[in-house]
PDB file of N, CA and C in Angstrom:
ATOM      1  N   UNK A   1       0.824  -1.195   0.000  1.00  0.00           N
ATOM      2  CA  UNK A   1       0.000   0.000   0.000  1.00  0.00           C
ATOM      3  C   UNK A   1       0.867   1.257   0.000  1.00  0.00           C
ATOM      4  N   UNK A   2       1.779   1.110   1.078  1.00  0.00           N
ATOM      5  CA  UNK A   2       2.396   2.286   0.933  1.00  0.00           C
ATOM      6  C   UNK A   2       3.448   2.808  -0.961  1.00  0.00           C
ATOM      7  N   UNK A   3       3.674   1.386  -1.234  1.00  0.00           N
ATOM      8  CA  UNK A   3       4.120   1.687  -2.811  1.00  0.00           C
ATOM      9  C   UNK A   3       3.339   2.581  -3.938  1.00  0.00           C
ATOM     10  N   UNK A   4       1.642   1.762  -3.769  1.00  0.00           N
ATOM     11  CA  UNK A   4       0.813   2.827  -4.338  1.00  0.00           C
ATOM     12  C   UNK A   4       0.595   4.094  -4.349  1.00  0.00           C
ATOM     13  N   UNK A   5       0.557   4.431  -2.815  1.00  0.00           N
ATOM     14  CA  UNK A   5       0.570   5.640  -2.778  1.00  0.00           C
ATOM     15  C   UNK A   5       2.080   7.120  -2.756  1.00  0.00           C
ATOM     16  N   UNK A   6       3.482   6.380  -2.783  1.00  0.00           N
ATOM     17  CA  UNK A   6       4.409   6.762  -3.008  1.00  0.00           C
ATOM     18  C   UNK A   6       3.924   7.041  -4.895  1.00  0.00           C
ATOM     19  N   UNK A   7       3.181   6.342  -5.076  1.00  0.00           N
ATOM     20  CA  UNK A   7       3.651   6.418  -6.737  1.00  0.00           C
ATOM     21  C   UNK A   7       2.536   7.176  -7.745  1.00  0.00           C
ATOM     22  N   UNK A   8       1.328   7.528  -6.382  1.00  0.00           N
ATOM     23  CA  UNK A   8       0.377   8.194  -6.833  1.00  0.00           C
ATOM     24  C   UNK A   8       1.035   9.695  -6.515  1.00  0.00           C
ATOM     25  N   UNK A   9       1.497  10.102  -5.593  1.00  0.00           N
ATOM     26  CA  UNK A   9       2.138  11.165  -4.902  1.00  0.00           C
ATOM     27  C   UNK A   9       3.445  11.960  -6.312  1.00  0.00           C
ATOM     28  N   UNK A  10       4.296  10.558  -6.554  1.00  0.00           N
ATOM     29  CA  UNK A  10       5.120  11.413  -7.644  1.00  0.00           C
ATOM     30  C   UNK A  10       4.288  11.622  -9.013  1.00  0.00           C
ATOM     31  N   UNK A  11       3.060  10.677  -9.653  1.00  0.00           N
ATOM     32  CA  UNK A  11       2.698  11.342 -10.575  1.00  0.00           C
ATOM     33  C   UNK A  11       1.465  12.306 -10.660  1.00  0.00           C
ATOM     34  N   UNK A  12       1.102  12.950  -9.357  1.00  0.00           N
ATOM     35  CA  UNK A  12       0.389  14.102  -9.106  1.00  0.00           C
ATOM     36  C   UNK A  12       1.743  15.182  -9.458  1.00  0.00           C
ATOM     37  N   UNK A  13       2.535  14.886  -9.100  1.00  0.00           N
ATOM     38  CA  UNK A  13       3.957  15.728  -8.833  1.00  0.00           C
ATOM     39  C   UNK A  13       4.619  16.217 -10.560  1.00  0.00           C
ATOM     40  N   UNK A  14       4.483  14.864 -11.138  1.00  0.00           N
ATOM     41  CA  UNK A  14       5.114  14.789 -12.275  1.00  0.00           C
ATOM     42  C   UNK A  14       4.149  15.665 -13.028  1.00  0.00           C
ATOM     43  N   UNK A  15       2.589  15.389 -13.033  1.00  0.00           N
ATOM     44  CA  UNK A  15       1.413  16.111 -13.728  1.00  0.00           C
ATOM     45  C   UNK A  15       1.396  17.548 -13.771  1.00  0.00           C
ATOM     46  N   UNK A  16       1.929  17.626 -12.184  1.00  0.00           N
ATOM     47  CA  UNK A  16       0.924  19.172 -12.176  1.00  0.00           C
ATOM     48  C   UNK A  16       2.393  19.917 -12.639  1.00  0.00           C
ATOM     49  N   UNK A  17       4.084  19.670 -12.768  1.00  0.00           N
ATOM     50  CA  UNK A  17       5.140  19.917 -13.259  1.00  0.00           C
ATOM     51  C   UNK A  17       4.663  20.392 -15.150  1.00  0.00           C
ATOM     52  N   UNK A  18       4.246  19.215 -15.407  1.00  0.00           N
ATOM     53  CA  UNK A  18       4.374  19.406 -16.809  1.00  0.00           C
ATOM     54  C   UNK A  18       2.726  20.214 -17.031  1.00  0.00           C
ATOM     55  N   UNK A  19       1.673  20.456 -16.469  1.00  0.00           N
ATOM     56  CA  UNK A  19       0.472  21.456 -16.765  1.00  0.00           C
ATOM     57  C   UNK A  19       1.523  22.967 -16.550  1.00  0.00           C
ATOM     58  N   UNK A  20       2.388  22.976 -15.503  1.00  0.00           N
ATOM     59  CA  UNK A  20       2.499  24.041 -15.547  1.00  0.00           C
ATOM     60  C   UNK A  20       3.537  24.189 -16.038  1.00  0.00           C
ATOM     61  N   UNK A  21       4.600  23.779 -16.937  1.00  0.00           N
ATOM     62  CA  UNK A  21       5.431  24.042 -18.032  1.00  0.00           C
ATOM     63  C   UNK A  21       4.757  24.516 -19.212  1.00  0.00           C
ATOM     64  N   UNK A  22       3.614  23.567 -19.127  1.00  0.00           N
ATOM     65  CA  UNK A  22       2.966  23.605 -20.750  1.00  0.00           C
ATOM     66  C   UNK A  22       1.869  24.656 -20.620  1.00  0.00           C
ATOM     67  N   UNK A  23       1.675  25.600 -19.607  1.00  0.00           N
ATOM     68  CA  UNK A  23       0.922  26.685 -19.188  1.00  0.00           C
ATOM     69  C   UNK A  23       1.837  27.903 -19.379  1.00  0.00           C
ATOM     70  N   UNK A  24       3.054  27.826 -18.868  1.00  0.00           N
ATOM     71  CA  UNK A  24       3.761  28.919 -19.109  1.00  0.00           C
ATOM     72  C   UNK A  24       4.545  28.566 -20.296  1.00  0.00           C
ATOM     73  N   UNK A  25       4.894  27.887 -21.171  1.00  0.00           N
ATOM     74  CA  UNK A  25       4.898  27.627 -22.555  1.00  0.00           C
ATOM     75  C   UNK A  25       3.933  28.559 -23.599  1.00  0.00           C
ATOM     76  N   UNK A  26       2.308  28.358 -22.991  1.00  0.00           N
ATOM     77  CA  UNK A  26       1.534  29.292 -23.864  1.00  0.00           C
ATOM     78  C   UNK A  26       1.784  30.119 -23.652  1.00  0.00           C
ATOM     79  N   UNK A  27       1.604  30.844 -22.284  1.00  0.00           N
ATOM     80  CA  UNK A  27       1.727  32.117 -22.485  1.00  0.00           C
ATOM     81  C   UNK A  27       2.637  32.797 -22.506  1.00  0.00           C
ATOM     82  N   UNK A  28       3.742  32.498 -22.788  1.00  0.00           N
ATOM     83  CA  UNK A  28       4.940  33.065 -23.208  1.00  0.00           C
ATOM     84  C   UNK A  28       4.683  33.213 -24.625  1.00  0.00           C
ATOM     85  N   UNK A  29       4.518  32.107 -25.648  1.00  0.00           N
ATOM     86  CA  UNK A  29       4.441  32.382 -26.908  1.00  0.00           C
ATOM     87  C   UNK A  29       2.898  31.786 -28.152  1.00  0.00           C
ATOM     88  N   UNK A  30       2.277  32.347 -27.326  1.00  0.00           N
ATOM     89  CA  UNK A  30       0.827  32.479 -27.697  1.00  0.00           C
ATOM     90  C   UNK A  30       0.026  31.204 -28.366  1.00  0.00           C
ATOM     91  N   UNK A  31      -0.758  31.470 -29.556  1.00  0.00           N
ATOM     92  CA  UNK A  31      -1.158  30.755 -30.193  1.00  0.00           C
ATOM     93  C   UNK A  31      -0.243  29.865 -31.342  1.00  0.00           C
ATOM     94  N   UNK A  32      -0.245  28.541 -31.174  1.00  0.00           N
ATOM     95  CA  UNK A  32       0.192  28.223 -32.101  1.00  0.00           C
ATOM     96  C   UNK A  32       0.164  28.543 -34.018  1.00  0.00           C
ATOM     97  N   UNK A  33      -0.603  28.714 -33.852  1.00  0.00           N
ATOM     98  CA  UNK A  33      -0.775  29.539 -35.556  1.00  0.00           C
ATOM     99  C   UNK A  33       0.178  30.131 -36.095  1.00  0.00           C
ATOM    100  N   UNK A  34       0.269  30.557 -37.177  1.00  0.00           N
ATOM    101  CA  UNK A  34       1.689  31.376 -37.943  1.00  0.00           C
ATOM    102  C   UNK A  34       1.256  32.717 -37.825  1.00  0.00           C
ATOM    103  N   UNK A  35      -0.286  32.653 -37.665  1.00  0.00           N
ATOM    104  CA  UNK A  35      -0.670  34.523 -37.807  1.00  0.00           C
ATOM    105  C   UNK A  35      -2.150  34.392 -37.220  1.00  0.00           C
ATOM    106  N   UNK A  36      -1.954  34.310 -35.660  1.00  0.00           N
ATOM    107  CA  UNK A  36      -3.024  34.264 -34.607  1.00  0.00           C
ATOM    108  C   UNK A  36      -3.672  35.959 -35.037  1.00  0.00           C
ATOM    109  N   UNK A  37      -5.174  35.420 -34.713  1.00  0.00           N
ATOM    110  CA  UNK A  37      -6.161  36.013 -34.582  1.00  0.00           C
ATOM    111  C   UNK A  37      -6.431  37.035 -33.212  1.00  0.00           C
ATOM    112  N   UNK A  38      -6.630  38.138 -33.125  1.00  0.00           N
ATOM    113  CA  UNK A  38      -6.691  38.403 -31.172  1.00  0.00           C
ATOM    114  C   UNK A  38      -7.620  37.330 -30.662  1.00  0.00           C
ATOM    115  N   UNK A  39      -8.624  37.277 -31.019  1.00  0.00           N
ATOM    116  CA  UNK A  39      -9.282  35.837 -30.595  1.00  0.00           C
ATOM    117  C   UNK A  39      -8.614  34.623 -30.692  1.00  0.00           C
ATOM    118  N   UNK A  40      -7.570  33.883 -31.605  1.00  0.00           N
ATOM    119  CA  UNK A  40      -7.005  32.774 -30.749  1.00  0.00           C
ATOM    120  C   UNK A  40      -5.698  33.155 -29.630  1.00  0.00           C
ATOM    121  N   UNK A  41      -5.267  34.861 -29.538  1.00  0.00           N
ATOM    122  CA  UNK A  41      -4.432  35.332 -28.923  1.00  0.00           C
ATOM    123  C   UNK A  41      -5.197  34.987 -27.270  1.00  0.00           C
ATOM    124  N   UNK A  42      -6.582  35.571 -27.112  1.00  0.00           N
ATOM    125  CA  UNK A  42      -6.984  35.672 -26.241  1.00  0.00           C
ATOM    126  C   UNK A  42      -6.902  34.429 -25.348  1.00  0.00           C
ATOM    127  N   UNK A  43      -7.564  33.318 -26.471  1.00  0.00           N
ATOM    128  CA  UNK A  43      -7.856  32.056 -26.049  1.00  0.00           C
ATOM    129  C   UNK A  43      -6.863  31.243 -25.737  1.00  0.00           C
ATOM    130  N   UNK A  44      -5.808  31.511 -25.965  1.00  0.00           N
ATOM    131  CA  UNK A  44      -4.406  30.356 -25.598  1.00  0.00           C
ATOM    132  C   UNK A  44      -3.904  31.423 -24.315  1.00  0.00           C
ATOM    133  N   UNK A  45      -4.308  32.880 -24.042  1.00  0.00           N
ATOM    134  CA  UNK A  45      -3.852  33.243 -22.397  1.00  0.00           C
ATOM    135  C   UNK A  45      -4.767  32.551 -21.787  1.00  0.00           C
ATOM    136  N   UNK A  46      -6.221  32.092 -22.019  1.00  0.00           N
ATOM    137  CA  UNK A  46      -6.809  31.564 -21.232  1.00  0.00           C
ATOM    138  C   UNK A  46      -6.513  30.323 -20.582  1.00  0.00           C
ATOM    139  N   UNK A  47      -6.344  29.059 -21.726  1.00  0.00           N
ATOM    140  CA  UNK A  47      -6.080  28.266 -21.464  1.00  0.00           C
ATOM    141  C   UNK A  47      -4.604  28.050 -20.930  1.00  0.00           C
ATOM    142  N   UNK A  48      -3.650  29.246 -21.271  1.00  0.00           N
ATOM    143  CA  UNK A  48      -2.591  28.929 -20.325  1.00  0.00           C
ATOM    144  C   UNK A  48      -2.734  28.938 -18.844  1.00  0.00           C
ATOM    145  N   UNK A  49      -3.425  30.318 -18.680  1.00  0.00           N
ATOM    146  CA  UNK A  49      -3.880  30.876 -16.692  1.00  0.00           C
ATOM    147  C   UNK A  49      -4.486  29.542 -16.710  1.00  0.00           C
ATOM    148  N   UNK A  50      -5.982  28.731 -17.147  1.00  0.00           N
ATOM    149  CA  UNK A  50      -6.034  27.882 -16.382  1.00  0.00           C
ATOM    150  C   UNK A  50      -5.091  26.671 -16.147  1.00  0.00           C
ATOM    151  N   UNK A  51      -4.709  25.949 -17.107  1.00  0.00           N
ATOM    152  CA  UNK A  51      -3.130  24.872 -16.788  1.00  0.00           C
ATOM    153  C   UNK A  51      -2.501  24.976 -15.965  1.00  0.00           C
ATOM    154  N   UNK A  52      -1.774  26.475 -15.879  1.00  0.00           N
ATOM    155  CA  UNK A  52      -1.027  26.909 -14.769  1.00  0.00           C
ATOM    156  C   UNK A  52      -1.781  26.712 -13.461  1.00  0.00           C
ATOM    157  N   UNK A  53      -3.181  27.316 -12.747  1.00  0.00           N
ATOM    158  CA  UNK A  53      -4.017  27.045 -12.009  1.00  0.00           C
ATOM    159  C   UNK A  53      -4.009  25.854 -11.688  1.00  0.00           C
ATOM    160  N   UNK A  54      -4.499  24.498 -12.574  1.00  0.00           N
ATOM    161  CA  UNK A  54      -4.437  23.154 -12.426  1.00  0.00           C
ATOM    162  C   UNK A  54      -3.328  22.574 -11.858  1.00  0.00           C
ATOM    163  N   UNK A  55      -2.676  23.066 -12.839  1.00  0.00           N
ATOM    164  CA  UNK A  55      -0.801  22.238 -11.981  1.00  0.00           C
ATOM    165  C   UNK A  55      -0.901  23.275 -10.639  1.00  0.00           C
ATOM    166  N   UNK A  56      -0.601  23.661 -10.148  1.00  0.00           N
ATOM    167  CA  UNK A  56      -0.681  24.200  -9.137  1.00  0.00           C
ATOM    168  C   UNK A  56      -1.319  23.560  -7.810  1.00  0.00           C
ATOM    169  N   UNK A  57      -3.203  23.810  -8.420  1.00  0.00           N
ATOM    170  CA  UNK A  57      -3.761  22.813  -7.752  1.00  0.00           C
ATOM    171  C   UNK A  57      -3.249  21.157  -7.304  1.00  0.00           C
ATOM    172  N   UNK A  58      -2.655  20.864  -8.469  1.00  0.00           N
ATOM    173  CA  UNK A  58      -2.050  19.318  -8.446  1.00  0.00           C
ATOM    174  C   UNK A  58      -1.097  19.160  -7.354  1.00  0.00           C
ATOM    175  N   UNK A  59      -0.262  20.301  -7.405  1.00  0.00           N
ATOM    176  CA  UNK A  59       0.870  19.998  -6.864  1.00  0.00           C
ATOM    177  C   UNK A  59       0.303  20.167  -5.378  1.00  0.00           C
ATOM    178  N   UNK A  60      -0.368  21.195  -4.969  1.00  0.00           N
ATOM    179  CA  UNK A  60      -0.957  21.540  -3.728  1.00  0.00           C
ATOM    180  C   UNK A  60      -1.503  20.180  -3.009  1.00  0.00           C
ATOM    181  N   UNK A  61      -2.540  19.463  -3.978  1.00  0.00           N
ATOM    182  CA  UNK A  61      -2.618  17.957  -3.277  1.00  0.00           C
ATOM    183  C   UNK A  61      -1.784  17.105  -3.423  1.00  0.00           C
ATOM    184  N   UNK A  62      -0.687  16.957  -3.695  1.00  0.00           N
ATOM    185  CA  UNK A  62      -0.179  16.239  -3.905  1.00  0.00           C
ATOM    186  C   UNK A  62       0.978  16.574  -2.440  1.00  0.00           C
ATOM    187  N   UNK A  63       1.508  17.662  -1.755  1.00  0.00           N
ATOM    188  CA  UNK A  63       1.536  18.280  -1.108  1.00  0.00           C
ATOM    189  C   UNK A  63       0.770  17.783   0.289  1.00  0.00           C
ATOM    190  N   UNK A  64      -0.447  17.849   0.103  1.00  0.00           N
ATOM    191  CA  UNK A  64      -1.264  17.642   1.302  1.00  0.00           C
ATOM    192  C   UNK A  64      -1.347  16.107   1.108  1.00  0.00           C
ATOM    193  N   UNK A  65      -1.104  15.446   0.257  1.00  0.00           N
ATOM    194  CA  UNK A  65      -1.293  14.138   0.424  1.00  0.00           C
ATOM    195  C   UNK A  65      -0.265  13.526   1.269  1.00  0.00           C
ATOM    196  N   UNK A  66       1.288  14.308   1.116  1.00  0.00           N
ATOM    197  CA  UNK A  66       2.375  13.799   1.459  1.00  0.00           C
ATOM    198  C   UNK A  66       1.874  13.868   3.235  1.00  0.00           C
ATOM    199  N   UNK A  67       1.164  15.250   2.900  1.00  0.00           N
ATOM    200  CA  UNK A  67       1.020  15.610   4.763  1.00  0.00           C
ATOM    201  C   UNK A  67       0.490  14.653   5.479  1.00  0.00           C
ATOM    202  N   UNK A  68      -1.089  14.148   4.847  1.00  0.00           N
ATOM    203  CA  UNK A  68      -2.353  13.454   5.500  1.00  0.00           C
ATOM    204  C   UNK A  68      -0.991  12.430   5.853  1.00  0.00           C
ATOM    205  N   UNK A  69       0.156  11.231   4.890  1.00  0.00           N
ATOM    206  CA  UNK A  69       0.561  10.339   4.681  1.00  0.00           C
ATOM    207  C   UNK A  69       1.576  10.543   6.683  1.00  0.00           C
ATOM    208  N   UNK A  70       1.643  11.488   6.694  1.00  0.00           N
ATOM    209  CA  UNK A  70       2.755  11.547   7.378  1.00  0.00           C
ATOM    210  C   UNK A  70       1.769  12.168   8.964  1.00  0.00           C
ATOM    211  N   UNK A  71       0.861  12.741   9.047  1.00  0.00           N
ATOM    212  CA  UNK A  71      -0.023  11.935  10.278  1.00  0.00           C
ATOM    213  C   UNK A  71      -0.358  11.126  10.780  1.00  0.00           C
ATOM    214  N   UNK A  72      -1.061   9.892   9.379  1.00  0.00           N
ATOM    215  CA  UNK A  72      -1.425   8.821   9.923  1.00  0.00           C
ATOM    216  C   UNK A  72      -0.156   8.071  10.153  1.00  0.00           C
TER     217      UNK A  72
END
């Protein structure tokens, strides 16, 4: 048991790493297109802020998971 959850712990870890690479990836350099629209400009800051948000979130439980692990 404890293996499972060592291994759920690093790929919450590994996940919310690469949402938020691939979050600040967009919004550093926008829409993939050769000649973005302000509307797909808009839409790839969006979806970057949320990714970034997500990984974050991820990492945060993943975080509190280590904690709960280390009470019980």
């Amino acid at each position: 048991m404890h293996v499972i959850k060592s291994v759920i712990r690093i790929l919450l870890t590994i996940t919310a790493v690469l949402l938020i690479f691939i979050g600040v990836y967009f919004l550093l350099h926008g829409s993939l297109e050769a000649y973005p629209t302000d509307e797909q400009t808009g839409k790839s800051v969006i979806v970057s802020v949320v990714l970034i948000i997500l990984g974050l979130l991820l990492g945060l439980s993943s975080l509190l998971f280590r904690k709960a692990k280390a009470v019980h």
